[in-house]
PDB file of N, CA and C in Angstrom:
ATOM      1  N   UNK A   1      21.385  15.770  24.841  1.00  0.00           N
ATOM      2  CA  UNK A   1      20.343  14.792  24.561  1.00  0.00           C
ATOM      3  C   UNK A   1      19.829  14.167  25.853  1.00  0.00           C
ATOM      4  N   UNK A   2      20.903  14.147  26.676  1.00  0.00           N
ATOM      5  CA  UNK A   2      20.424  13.757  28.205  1.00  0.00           C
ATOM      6  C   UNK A   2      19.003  14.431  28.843  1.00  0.00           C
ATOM      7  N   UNK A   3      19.602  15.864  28.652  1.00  0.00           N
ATOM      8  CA  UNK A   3      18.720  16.478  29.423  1.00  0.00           C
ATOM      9  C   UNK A   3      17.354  16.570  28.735  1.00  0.00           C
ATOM     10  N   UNK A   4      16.974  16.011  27.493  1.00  0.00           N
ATOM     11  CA  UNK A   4      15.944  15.878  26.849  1.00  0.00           C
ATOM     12  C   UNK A   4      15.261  14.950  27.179  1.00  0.00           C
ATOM     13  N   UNK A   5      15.811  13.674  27.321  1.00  0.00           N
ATOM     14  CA  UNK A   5      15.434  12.597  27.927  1.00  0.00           C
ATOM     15  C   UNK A   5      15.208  12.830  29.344  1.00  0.00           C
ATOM     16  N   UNK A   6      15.884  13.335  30.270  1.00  0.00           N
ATOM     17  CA  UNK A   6      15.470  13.380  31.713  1.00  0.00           C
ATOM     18  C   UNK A   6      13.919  14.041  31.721  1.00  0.00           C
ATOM     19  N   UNK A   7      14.191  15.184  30.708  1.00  0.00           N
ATOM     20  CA  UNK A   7      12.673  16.596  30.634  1.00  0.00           C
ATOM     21  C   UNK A   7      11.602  15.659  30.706  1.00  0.00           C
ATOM     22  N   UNK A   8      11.432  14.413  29.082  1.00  0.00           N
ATOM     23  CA  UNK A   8      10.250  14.053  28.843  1.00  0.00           C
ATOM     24  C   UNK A   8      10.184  13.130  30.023  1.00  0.00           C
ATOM     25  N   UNK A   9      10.897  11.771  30.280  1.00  0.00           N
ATOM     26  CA  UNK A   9      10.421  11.355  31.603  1.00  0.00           C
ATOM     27  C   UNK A   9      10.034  11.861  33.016  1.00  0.00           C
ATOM     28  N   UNK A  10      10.378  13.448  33.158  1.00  0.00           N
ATOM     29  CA  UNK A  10       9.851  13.543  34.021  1.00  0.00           C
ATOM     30  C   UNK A  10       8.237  14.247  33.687  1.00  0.00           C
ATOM     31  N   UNK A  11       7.981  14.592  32.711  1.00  0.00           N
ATOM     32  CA  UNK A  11       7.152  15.235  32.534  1.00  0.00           C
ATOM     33  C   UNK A  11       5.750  14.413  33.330  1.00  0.00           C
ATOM     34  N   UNK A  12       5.272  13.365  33.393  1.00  0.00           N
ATOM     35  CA  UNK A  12       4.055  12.696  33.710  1.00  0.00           C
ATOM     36  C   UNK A  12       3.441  12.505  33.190  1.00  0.00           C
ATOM     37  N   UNK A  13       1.817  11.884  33.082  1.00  0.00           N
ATOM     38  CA  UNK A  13       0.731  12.027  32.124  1.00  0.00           C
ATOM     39  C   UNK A  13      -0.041  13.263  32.224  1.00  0.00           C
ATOM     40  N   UNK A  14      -0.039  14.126  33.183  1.00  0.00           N
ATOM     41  CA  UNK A  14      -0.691  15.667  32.730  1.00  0.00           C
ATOM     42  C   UNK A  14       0.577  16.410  31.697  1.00  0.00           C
ATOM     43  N   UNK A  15       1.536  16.272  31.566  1.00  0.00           N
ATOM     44  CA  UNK A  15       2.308  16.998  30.406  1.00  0.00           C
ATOM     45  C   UNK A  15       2.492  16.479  29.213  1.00  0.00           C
ATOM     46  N   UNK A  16       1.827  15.294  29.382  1.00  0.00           N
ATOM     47  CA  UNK A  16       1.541  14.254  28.060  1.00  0.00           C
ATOM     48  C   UNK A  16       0.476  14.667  27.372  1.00  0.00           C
ATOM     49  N   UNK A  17      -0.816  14.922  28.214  1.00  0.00           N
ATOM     50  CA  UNK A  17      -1.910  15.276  27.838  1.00  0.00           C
ATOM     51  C   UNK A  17      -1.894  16.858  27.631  1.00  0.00           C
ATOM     52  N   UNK A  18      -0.964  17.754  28.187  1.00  0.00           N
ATOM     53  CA  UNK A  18      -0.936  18.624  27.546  1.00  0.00           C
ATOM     54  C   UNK A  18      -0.479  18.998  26.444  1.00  0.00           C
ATOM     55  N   UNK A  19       0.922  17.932  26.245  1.00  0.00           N
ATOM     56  CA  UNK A  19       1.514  18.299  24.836  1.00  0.00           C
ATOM     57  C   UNK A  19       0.554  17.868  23.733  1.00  0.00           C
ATOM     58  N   UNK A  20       0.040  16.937  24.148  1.00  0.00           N
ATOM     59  CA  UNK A  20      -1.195  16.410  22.799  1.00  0.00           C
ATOM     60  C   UNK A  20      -1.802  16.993  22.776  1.00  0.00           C
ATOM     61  N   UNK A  21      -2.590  18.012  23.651  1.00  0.00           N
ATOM     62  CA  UNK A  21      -3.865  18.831  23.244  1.00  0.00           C
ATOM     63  C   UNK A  21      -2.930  20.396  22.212  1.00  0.00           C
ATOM     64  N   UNK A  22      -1.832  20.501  23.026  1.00  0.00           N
ATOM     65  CA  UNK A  22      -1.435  21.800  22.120  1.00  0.00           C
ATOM     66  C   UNK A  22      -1.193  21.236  20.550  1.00  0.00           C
ATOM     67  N   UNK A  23      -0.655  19.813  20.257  1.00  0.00           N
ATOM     68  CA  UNK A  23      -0.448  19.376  19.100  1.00  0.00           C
ATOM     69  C   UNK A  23      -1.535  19.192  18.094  1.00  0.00           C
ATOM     70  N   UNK A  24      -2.928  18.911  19.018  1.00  0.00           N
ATOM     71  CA  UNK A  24      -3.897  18.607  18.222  1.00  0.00           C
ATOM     72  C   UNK A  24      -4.797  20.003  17.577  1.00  0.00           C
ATOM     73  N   UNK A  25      -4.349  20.623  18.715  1.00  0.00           N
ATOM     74  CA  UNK A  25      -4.781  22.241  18.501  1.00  0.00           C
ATOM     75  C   UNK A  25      -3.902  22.888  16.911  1.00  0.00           C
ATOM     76  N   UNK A  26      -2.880  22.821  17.215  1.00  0.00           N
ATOM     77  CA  UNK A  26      -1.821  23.543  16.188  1.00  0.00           C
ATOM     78  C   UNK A  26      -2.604  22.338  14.933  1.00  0.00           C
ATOM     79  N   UNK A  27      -2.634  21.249  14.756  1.00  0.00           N
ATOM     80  CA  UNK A  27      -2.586  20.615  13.619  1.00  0.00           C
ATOM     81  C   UNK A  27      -4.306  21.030  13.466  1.00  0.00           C
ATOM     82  N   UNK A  28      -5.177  21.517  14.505  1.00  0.00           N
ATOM     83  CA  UNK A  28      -6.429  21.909  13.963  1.00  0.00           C
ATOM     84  C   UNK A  28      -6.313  22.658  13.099  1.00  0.00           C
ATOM     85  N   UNK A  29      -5.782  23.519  13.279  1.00  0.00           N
ATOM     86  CA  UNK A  29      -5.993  25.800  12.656  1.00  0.00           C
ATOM     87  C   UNK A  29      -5.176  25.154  11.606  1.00  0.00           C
ATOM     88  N   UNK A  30      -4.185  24.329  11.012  1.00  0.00           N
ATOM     89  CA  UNK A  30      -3.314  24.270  10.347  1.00  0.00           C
ATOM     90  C   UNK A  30      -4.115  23.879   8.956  1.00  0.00           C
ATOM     91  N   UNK A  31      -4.978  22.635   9.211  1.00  0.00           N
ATOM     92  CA  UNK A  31      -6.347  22.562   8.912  1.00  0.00           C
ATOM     93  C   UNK A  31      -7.463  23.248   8.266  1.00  0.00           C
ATOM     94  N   UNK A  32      -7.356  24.202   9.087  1.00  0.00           N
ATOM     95  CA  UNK A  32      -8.500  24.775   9.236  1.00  0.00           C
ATOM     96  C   UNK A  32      -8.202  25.816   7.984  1.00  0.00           C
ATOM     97  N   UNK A  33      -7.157  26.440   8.822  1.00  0.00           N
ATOM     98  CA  UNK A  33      -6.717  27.884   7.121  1.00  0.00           C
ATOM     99  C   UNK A  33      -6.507  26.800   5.982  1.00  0.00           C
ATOM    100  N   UNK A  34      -6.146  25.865   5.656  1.00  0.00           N
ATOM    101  CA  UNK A  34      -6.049  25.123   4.487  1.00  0.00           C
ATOM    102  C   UNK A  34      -6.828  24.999   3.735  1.00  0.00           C
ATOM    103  N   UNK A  35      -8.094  24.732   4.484  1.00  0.00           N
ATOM    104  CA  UNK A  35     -10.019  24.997   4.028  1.00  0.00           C
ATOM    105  C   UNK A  35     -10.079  25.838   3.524  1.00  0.00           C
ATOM    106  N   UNK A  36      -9.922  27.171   4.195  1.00  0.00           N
ATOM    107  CA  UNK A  36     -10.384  28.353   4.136  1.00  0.00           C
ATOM    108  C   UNK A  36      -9.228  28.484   3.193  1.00  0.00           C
ATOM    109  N   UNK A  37      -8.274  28.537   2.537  1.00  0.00           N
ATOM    110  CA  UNK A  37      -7.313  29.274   0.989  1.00  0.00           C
ATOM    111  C   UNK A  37      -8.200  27.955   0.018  1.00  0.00           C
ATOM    112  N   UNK A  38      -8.186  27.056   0.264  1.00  0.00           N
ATOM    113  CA  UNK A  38      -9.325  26.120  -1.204  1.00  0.00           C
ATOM    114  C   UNK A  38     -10.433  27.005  -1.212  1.00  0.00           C
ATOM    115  N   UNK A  39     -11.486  27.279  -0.329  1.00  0.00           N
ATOM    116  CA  UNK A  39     -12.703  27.914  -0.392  1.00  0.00           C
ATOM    117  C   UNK A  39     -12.622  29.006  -0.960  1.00  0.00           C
ATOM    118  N   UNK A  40     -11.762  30.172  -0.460  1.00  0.00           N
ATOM    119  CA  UNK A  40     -11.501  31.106  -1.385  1.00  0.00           C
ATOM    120  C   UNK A  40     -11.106  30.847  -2.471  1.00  0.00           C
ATOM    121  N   UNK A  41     -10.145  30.075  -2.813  1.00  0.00           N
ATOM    122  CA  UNK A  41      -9.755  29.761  -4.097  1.00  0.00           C
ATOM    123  C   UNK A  41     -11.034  29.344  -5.265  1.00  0.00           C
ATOM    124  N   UNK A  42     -11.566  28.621  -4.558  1.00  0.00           N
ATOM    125  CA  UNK A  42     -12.808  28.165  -5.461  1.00  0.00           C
ATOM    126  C   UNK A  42     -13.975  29.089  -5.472  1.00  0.00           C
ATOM    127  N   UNK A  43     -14.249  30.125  -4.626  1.00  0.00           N
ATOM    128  CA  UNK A  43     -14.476  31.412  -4.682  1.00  0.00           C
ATOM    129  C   UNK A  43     -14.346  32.290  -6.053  1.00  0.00           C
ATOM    130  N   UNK A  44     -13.177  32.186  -5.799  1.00  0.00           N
ATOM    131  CA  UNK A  44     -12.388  33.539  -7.216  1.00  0.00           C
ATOM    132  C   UNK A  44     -12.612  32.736  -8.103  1.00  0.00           C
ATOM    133  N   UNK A  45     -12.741  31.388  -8.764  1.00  0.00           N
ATOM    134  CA  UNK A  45     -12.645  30.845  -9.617  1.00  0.00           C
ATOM    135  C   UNK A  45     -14.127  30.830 -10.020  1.00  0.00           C
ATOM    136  N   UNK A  46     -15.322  31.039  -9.212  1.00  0.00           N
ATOM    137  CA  UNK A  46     -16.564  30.794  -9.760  1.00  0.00           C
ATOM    138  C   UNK A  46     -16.914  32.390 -10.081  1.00  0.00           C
ATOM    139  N   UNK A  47     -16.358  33.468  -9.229  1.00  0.00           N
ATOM    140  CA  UNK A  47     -16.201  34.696  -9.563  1.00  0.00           C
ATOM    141  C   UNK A  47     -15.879  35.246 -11.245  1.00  0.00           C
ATOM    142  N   UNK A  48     -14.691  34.874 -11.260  1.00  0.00           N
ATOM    143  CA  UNK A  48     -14.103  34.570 -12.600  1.00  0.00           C
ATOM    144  C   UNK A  48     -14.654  34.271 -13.811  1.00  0.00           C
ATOM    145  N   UNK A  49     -15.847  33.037 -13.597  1.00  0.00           N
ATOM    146  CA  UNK A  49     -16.512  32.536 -14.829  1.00  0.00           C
ATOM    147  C   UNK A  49     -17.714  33.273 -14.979  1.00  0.00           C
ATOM    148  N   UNK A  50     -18.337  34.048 -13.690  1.00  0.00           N
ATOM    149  CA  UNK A  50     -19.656  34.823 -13.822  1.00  0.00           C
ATOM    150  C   UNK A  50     -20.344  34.454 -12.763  1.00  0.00           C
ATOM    151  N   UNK A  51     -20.225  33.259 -12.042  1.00  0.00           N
ATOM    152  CA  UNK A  51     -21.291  32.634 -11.580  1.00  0.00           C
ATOM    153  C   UNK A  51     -21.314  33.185 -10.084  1.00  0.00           C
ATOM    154  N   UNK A  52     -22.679  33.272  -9.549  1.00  0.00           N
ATOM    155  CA  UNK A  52     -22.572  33.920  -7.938  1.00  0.00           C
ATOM    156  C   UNK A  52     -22.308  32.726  -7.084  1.00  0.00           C
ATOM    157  N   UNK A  53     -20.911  33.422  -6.560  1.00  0.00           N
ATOM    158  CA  UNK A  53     -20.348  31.566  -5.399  1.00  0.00           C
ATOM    159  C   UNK A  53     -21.335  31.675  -4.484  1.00  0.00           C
ATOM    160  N   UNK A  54     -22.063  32.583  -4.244  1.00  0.00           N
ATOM    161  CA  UNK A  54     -23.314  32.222  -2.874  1.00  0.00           C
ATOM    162  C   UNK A  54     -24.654  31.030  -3.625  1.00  0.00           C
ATOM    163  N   UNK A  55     -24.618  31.551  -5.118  1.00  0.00           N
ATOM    164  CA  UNK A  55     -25.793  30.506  -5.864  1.00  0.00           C
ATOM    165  C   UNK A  55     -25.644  29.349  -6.182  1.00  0.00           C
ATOM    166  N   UNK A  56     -26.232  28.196  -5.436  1.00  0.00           N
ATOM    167  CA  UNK A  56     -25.497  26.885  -5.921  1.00  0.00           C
ATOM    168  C   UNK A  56     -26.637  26.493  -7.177  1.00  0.00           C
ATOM    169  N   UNK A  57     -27.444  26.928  -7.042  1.00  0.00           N
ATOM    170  CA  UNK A  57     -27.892  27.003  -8.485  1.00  0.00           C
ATOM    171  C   UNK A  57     -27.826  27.079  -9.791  1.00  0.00           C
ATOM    172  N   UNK A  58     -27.627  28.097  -9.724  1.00  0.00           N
ATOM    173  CA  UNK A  58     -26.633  29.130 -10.718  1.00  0.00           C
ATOM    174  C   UNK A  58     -25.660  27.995 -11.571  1.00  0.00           C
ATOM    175  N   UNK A  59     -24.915  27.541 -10.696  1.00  0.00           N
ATOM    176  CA  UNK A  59     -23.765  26.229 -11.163  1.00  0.00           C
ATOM    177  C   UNK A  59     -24.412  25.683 -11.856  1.00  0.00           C
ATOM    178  N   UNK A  60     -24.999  24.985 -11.408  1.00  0.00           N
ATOM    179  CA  UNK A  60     -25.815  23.284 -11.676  1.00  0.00           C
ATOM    180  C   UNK A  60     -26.366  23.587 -12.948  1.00  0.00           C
ATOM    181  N   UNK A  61     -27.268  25.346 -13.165  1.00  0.00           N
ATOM    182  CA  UNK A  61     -27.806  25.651 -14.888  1.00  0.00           C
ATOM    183  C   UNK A  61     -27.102  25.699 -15.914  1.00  0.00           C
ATOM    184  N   UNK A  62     -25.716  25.718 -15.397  1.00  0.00           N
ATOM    185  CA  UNK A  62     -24.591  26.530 -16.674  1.00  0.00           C
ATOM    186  C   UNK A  62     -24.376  25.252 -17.364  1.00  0.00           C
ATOM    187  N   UNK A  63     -24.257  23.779 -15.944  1.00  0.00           N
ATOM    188  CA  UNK A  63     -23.730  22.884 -16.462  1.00  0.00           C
ATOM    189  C   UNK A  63     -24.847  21.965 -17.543  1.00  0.00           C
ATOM    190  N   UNK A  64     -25.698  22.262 -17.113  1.00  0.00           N
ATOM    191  CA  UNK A  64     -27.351  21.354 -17.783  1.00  0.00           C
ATOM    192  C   UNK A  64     -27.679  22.252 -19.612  1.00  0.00           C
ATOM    193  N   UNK A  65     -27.299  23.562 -19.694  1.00  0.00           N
ATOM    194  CA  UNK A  65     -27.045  24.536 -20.944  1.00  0.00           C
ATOM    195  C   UNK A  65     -26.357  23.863 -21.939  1.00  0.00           C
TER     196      UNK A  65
END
């Protein structure tokens, strides 16, 4: 545990600012694919009922029917 503690104090503020940018990076994409499996998901699901997921149209008539 020592030598953990010696690591981060010596690290400085450029290894500070690097660990945050790799952290903010990783928690981006982490993000990001999370989007992207809902989108698909809601994809297959408008697939499913008939409706073209590119037509946002399409939606809005089924629901006004």
């Amino acid at each position: 545990m020592e030598t953990v503690i010696r690591f981060v104090e010596a690290l400085g503020w450029p290894g500070w600012i690097t660990i945050m940018v790799i952290g903010c990076v990783a928690v981006e994409g982490i993000v990001k694919v999370k989007r992207m499996q809902i989108k698909h998901a809601e994809r297959m699901a408008k697939i499913g009922q008939g409706i073209d997921p590119g037509d946002e149209i399409e939606a809005y008539k089924k629901d006004q029917v």
